[in-house]
Protein backbone atom coordinates (compact mmCIF):
# COMPACT_ATOMS: atom_id res chain seq x y z
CA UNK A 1 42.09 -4.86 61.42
CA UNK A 2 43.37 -2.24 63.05
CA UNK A 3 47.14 -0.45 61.86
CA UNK A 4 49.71 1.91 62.89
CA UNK A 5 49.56 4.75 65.56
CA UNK A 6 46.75 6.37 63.13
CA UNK A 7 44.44 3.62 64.70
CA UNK A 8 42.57 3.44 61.69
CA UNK A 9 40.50 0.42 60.90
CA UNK A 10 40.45 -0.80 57.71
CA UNK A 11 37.13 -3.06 55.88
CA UNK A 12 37.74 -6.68 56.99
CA UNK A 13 36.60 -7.47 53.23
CA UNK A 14 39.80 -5.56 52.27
CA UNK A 15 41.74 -7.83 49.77
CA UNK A 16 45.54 -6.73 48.33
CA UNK A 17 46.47 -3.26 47.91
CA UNK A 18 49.03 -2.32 44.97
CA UNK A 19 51.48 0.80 44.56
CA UNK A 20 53.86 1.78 41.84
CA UNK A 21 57.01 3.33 43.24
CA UNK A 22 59.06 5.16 40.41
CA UNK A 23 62.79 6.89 41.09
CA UNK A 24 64.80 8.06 39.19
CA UNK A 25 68.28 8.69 39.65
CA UNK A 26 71.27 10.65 37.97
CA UNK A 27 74.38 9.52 39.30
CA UNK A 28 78.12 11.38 39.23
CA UNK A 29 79.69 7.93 39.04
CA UNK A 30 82.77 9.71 39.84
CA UNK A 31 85.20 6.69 38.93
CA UNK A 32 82.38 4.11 39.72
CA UNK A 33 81.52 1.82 37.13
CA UNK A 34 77.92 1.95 36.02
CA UNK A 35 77.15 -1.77 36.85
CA UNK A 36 78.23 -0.78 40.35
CA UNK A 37 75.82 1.79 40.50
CA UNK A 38 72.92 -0.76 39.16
CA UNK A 39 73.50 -3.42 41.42
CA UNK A 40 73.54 -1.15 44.08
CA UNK A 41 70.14 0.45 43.07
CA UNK A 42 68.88 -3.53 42.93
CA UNK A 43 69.78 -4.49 46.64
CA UNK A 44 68.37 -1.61 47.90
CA UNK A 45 64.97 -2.74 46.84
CA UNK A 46 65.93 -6.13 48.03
CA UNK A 47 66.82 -4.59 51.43
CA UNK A 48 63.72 -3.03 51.69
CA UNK A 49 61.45 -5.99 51.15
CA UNK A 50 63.46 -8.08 53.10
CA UNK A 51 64.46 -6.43 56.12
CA UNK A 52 60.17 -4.13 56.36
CA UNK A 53 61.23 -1.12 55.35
CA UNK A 54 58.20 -1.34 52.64
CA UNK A 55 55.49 -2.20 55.72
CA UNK A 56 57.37 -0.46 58.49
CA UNK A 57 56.33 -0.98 62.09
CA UNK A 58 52.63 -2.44 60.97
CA UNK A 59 50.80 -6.02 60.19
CA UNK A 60 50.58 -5.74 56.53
CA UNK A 61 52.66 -8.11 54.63
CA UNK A 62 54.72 -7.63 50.97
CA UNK A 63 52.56 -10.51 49.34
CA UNK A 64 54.24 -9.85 45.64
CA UNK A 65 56.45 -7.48 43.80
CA UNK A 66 58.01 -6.94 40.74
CA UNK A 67 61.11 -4.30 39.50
CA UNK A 68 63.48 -3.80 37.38
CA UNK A 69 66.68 -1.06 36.99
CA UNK A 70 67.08 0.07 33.38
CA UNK A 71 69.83 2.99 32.09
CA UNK A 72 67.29 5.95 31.04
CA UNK A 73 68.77 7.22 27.48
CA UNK A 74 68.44 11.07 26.97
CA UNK A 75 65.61 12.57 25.40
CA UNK A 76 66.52 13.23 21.59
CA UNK A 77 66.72 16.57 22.04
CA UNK A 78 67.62 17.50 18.19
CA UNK A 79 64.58 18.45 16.78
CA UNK A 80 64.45 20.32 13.21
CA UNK A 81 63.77 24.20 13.51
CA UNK A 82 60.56 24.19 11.71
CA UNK A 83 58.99 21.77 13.89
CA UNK A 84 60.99 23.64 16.78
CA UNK A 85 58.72 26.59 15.50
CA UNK A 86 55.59 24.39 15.36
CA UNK A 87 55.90 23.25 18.71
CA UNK A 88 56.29 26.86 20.67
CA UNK A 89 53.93 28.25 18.66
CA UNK A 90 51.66 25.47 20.31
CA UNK A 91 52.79 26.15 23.63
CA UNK A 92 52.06 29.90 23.64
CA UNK A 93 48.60 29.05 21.72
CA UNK A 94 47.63 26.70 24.53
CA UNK A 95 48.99 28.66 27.76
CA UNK A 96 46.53 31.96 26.33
């Protein structure tokens, strides 16, 4: 099977081929309500498998995928100053 202008051929005995695509995204919502923002970041994966953006201009086919969109909470950044000590100390011990 031969794909793309890279005319590279790929073992016949080749079965499925699986990638893990992660973004993340901070939005200014600037007036927009968050669910706005979600649904929008859900059709564009839907656009993608559905119109080839995911196989582009070649044979392959999307045979499954899976997502989801979930809010990312902030880190809890609040962290006591003795362990605050414990933890640089750590850091400059393991960059020497």
């Amino acid at each position: 099977m031969v794909w793309s202008e890279n005319t590279k051929t790929l073992p016949t005995d080749m079965k499925t081929i699986s990638y893990r695509l992660t973004l993340d995204v901070e939005f200014d919502p600037n007036g927009t309500l968050p669910e706005d923002l979600k649904h929008n970041l859900n059709q564009v994966i839907r656009d993608a498998v559905n119109n080839g953006t995911l196989t582009g201009e070649t044979p392959a086919t999307v045979e499954k995928y899976s997502y989801t969109v979930d809010e990312l909470k902030p880190a809890n950044l609040d962290i006591d100053p003795i362990t605050r000590f414990r933890l640089g100390a750590a850091f400059r011990d393991a960059i020497k």
